[in-house]
C-alpha atoms as a PDB file:
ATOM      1  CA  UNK A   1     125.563  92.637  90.633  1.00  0.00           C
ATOM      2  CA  UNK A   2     127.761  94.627  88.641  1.00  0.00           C
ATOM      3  CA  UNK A   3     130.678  93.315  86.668  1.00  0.00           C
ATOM      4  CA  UNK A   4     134.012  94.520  86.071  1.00  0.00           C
ATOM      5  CA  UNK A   5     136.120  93.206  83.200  1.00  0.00           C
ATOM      6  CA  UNK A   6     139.840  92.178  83.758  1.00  0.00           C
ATOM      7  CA  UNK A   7     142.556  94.352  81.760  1.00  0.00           C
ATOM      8  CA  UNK A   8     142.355  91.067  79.113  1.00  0.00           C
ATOM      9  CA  UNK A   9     138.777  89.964  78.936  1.00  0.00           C
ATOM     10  CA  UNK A  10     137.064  90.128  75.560  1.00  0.00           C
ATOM     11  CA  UNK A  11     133.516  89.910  75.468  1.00  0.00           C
ATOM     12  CA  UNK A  12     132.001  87.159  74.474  1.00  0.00           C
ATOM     13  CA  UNK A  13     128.951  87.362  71.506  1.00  0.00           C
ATOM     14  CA  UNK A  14     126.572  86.052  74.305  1.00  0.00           C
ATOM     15  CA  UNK A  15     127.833  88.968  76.419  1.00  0.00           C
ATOM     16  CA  UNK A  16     127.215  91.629  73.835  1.00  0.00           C
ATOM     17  CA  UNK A  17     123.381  90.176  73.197  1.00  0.00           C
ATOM     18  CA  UNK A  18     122.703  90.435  77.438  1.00  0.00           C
ATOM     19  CA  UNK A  19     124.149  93.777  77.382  1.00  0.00           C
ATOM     20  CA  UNK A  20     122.266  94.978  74.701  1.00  0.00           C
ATOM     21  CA  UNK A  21     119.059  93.602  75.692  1.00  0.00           C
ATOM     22  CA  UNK A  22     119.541  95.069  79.277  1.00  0.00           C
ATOM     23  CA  UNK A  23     120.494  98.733  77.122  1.00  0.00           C
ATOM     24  CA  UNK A  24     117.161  98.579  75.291  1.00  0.00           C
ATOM     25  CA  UNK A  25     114.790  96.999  78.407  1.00  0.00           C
ATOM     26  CA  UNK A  26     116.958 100.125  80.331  1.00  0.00           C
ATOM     27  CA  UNK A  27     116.232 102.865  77.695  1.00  0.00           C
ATOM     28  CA  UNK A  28     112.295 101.448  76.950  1.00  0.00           C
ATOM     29  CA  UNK A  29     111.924 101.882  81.043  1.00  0.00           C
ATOM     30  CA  UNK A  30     113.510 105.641  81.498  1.00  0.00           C
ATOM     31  CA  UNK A  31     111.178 106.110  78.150  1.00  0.00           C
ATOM     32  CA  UNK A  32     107.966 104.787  80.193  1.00  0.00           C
ATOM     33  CA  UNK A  33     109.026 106.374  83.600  1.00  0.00           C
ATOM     34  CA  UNK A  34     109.025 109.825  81.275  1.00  0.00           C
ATOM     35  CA  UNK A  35     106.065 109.341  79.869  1.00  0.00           C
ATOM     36  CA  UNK A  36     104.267 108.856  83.851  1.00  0.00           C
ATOM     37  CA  UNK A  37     105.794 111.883  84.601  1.00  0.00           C
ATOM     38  CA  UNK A  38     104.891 114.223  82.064  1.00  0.00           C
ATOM     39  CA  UNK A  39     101.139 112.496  82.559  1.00  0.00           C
ATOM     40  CA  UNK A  40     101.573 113.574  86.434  1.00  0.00           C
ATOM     41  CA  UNK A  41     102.555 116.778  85.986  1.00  0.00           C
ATOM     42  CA  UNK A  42      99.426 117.889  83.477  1.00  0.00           C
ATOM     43  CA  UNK A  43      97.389 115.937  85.678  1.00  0.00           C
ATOM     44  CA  UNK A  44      98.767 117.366  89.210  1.00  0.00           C
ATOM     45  CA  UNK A  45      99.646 121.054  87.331  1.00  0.00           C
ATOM     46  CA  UNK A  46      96.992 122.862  89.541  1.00  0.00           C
ATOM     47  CA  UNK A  47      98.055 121.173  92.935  1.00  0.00           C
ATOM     48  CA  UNK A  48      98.321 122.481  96.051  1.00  0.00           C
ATOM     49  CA  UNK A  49     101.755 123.148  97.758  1.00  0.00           C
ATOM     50  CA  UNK A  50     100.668 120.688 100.136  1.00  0.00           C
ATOM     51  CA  UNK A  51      99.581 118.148  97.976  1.00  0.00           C
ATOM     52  CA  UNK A  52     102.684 118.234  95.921  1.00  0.00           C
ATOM     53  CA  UNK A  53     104.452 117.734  99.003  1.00  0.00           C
ATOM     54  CA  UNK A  54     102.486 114.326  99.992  1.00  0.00           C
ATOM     55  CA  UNK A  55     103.286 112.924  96.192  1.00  0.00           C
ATOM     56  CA  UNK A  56     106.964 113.777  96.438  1.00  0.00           C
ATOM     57  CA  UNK A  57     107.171 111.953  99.831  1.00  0.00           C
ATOM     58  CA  UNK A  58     104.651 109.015  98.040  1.00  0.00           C
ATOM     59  CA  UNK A  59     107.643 108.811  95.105  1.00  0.00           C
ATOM     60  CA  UNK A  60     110.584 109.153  97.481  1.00  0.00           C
ATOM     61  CA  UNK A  61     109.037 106.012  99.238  1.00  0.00           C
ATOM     62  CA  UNK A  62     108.391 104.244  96.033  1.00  0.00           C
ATOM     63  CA  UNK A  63     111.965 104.505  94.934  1.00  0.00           C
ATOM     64  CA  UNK A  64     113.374 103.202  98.444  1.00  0.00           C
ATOM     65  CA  UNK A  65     110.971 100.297  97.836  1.00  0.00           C
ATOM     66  CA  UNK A  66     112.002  99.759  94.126  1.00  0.00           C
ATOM     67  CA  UNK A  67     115.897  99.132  95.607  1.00  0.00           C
ATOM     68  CA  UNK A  68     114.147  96.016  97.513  1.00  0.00           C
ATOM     69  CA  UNK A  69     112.084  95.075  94.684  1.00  0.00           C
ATOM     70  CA  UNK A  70     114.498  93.853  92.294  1.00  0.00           C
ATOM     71  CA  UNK A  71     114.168  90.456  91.822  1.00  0.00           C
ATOM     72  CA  UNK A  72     110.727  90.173  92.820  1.00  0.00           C
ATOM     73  CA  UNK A  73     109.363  90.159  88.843  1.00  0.00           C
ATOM     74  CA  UNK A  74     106.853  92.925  87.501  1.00  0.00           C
ATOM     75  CA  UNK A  75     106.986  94.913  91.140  1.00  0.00           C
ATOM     76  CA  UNK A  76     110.135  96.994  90.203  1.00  0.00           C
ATOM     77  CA  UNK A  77     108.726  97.642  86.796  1.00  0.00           C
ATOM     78  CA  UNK A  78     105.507  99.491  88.623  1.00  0.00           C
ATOM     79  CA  UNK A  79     107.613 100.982  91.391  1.00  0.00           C
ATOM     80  CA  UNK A  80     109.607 102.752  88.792  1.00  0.00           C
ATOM     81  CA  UNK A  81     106.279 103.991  86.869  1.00  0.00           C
ATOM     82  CA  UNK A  82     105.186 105.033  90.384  1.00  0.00           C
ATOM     83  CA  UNK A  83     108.058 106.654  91.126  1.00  0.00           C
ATOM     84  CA  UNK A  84     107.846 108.790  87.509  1.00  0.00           C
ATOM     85  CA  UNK A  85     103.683 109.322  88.157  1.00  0.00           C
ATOM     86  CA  UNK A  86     104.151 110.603  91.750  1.00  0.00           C
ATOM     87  CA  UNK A  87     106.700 112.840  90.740  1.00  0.00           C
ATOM     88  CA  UNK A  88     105.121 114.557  87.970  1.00  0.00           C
ATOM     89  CA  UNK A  89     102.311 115.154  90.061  1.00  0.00           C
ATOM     90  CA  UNK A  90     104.690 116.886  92.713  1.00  0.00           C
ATOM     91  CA  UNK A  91     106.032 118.859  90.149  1.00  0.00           C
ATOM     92  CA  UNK A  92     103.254 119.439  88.267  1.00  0.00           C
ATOM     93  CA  UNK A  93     102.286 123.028  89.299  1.00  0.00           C
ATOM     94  CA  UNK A  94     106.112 124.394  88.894  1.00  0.00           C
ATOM     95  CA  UNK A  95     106.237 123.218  85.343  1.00  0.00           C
ATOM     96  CA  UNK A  96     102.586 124.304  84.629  1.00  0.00           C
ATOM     97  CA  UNK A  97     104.232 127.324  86.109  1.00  0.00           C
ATOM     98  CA  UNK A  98     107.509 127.886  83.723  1.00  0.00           C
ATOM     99  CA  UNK A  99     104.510 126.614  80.850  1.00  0.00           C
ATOM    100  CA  UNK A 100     102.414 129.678  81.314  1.00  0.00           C
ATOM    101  CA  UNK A 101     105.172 132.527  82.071  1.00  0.00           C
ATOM    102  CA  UNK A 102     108.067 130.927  79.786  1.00  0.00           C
ATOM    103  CA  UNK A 103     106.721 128.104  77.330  1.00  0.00           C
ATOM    104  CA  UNK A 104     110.102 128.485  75.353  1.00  0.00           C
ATOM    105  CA  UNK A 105     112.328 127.407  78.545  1.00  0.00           C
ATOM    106  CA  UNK A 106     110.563 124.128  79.145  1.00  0.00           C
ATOM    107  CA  UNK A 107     111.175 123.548  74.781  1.00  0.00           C
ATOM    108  CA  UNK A 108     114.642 124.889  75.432  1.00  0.00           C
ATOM    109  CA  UNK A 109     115.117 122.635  78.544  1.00  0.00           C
ATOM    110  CA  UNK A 110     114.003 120.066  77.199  1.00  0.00           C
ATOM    111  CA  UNK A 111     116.269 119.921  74.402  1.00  0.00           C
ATOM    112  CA  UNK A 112     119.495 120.823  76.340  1.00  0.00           C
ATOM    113  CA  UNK A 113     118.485 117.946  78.449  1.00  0.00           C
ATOM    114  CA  UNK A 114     118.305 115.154  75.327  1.00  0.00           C
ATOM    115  CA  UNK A 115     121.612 116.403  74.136  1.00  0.00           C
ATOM    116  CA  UNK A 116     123.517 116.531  77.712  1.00  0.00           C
ATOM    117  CA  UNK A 117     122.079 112.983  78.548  1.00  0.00           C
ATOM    118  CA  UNK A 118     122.942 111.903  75.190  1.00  0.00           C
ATOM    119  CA  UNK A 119     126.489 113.235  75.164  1.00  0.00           C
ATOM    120  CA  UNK A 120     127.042 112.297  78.791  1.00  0.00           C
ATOM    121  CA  UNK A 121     125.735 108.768  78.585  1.00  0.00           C
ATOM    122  CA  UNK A 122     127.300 107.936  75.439  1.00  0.00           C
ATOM    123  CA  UNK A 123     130.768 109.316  76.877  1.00  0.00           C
ATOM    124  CA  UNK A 124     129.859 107.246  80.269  1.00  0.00           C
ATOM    125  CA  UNK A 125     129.260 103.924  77.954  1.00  0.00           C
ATOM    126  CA  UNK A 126     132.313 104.265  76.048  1.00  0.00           C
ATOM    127  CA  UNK A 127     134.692 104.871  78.368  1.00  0.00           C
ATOM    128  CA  UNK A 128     136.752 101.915  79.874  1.00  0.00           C
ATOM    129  CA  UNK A 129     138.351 104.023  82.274  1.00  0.00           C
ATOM    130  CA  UNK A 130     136.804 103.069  85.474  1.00  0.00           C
ATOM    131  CA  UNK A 131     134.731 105.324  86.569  1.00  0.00           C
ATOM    132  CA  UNK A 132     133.554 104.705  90.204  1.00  0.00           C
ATOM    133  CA  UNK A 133     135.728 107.438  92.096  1.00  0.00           C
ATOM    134  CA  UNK A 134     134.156 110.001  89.813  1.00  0.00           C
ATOM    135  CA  UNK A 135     130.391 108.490  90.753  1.00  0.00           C
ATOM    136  CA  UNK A 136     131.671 108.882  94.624  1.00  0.00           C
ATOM    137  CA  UNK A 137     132.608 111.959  93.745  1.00  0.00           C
ATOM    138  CA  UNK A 138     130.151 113.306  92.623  1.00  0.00           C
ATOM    139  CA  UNK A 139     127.726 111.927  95.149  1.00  0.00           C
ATOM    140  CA  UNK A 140     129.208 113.407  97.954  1.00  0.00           C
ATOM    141  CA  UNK A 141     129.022 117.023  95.633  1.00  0.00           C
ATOM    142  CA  UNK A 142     125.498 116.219  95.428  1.00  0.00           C
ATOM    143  CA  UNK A 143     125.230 116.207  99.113  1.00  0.00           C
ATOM    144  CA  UNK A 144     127.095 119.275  99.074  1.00  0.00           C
ATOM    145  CA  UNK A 145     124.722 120.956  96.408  1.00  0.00           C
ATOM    146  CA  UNK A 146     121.812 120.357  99.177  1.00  0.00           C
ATOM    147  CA  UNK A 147     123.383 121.728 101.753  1.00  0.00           C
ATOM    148  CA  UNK A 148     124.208 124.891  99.263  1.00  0.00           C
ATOM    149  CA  UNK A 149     120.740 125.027  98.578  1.00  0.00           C
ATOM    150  CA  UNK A 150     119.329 124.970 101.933  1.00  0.00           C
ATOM    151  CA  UNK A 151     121.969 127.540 102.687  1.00  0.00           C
ATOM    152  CA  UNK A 152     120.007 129.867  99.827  1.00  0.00           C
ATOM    153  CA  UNK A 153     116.923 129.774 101.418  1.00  0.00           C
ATOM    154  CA  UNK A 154     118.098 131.780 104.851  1.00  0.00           C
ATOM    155  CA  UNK A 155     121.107 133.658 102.965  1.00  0.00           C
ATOM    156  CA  UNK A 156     120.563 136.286  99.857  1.00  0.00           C
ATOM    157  CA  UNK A 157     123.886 135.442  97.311  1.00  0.00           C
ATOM    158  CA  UNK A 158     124.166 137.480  94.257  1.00  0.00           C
ATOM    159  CA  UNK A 159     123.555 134.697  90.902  1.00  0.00           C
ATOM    160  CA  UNK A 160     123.202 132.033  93.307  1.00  0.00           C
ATOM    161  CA  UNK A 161     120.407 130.087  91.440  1.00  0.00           C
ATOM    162  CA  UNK A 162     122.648 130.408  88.583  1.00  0.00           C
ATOM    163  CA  UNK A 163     125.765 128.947  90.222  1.00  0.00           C
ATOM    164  CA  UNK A 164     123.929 126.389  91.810  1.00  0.00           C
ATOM    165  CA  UNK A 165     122.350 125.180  88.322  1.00  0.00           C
ATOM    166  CA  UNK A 166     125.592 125.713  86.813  1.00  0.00           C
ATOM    167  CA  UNK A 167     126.878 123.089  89.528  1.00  0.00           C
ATOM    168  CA  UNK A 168     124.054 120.663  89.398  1.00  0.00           C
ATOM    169  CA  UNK A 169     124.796 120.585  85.699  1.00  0.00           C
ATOM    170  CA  UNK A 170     128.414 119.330  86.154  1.00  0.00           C
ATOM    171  CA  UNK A 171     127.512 117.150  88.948  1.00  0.00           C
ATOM    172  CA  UNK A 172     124.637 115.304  87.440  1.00  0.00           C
ATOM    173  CA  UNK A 173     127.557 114.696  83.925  1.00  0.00           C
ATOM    174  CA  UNK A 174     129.464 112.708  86.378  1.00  0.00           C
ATOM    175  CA  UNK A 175     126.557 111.045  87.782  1.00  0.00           C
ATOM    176  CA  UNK A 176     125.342 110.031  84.265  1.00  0.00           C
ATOM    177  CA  UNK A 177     128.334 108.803  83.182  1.00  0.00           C
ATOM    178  CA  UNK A 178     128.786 106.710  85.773  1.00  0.00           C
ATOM    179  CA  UNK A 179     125.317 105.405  85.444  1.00  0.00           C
ATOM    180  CA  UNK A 180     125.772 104.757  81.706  1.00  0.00           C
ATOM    181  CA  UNK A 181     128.776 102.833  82.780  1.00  0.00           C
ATOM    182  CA  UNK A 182     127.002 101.051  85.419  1.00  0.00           C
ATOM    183  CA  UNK A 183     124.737  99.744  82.544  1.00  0.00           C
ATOM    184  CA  UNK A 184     127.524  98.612  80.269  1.00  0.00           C
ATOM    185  CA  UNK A 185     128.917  96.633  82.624  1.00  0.00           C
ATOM    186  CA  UNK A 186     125.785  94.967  83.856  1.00  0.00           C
ATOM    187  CA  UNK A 187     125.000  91.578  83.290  1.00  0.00           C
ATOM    188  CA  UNK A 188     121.483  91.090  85.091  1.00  0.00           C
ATOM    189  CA  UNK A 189     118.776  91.795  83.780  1.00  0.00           C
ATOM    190  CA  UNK A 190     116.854  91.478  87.058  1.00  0.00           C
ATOM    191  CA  UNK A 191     118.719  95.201  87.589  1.00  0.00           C
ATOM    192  CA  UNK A 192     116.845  97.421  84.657  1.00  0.00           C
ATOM    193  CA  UNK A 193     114.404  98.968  86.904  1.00  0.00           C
ATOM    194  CA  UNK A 194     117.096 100.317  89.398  1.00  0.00           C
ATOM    195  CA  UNK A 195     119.645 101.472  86.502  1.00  0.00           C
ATOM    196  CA  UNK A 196     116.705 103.022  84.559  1.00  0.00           C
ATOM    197  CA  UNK A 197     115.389 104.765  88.172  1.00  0.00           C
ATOM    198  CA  UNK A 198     119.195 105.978  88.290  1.00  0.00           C
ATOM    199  CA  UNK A 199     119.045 107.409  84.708  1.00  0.00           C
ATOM    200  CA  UNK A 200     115.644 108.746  84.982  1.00  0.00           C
ATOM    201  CA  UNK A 201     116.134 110.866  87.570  1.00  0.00           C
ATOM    202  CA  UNK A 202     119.386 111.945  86.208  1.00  0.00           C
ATOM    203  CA  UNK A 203     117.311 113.182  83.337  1.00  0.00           C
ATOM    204  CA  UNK A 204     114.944 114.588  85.653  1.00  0.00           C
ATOM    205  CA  UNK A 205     117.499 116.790  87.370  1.00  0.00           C
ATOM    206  CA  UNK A 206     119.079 118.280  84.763  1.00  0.00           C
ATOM    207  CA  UNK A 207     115.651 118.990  83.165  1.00  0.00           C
ATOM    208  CA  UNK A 208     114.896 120.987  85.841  1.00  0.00           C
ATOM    209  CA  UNK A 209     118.577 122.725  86.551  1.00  0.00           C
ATOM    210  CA  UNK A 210     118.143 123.765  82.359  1.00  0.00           C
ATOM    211  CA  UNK A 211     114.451 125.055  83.534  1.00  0.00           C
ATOM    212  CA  UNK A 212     115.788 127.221  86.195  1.00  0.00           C
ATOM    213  CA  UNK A 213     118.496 128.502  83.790  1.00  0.00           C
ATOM    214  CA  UNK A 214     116.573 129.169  80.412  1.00  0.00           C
ATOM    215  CA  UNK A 215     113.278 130.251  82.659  1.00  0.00           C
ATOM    216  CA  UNK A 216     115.138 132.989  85.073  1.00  0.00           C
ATOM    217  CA  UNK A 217     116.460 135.068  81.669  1.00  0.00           C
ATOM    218  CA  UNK A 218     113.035 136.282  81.315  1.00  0.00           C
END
């Protein structure tokens, strides 16, 4: 349950404590879910196509369970280290790939992504502007985005994976900035595995829109 302050509510000290327990149990969780999925992908970096198919499928499910999950204790908190695990090992072999032919764009990627979620998130906590129409928004761009991509696969456009990085990018700022909101204005603790899920993988796709980007100037 999220909650949204009137125009003249002040928090309270007790307020400030929950929320900033819930920020650290949040940021300690997208820190662990990281941490399973850089151990997946060195573990699943030579991986069959096929097999990197079955894990993504195995995390896809493990993140619909984690939304069910919530209040049921420790389960969420494995769910979301499943979800990061499975993951890694789907994309294991296309970062082992970018590792071998351009070591510098997963550095560089990696560092673009600390600073966007960074400046994002912090710009998403801030902010008491609401920000739910820009998280619909951007949701229904995401949708969009697939659509694009799917699109690229039968049809040949000039810069196309650069345009549709380019636009991932500025979707996923609205996406974590709402999420960062989301968290500010949380007051259950019960819901830090599904807000750090949300922020994880918003970390995870701009990681690997700044991959495509930094790895396709070689």
């Amino acid at each position: 349950m999220y909650y949204s302050p009137s125009p003249g509510y002040a928090p309270t000290a007790v307020d400030r404590d929950q929320t900033a327990t819930l920020f650290g149990q949040v940021m300690w969780l997208v820190a662990f879910a990281a941490g399973f999925f850089t151990l997946g992908c060195y573990v699943g970096r030579n991986l069959s196509p096929g097999w990197s198919i079955l894990w993504f499928i195995v995390g896809f499910g493990c993140l619909i369970a984690l939304n069910f999950a919530v209040r049921r204790g420790n389960a969420g908190v494995i769910l979301l280290m499943g979800v990061g695990l499975f993951l890694g090992l789907a994309m294991g072999p296309a970062v082992a790939y970018y590792s071998t032919t351009s070591p510098q764009a997963v550095w560089q990627a990696a560092g673009a992504t600390a600073l966007f979620m960074a400046g994002f998130g912090a710009a998403g906590y801030a902010t008491r502007r609401d920000l739910s129409a820009l998280g619909r928004i951007s949701f229904f761009a995401l949708i969009a985005l697939i659509l694009f991509g799917i699109v690229l696969i039968f049809v040949h456009i000039p810069a196309a994976e650069m345009l549709y990085s380019i636009l991932g990018l500025i979707i996923f700022a609205g996406l974590t900035m709402f999420d960062f909101q989301r968290l500010r204005r949380s007051r259950g603790i019960t819901s830090a595995p599904v807000l750090a899920a949300s922020i994880f993988l918003d970390a995870l796709n701009v990681f690997l829109f700044f991959l495509r980007i930094f790895g396709g100037r070689d």
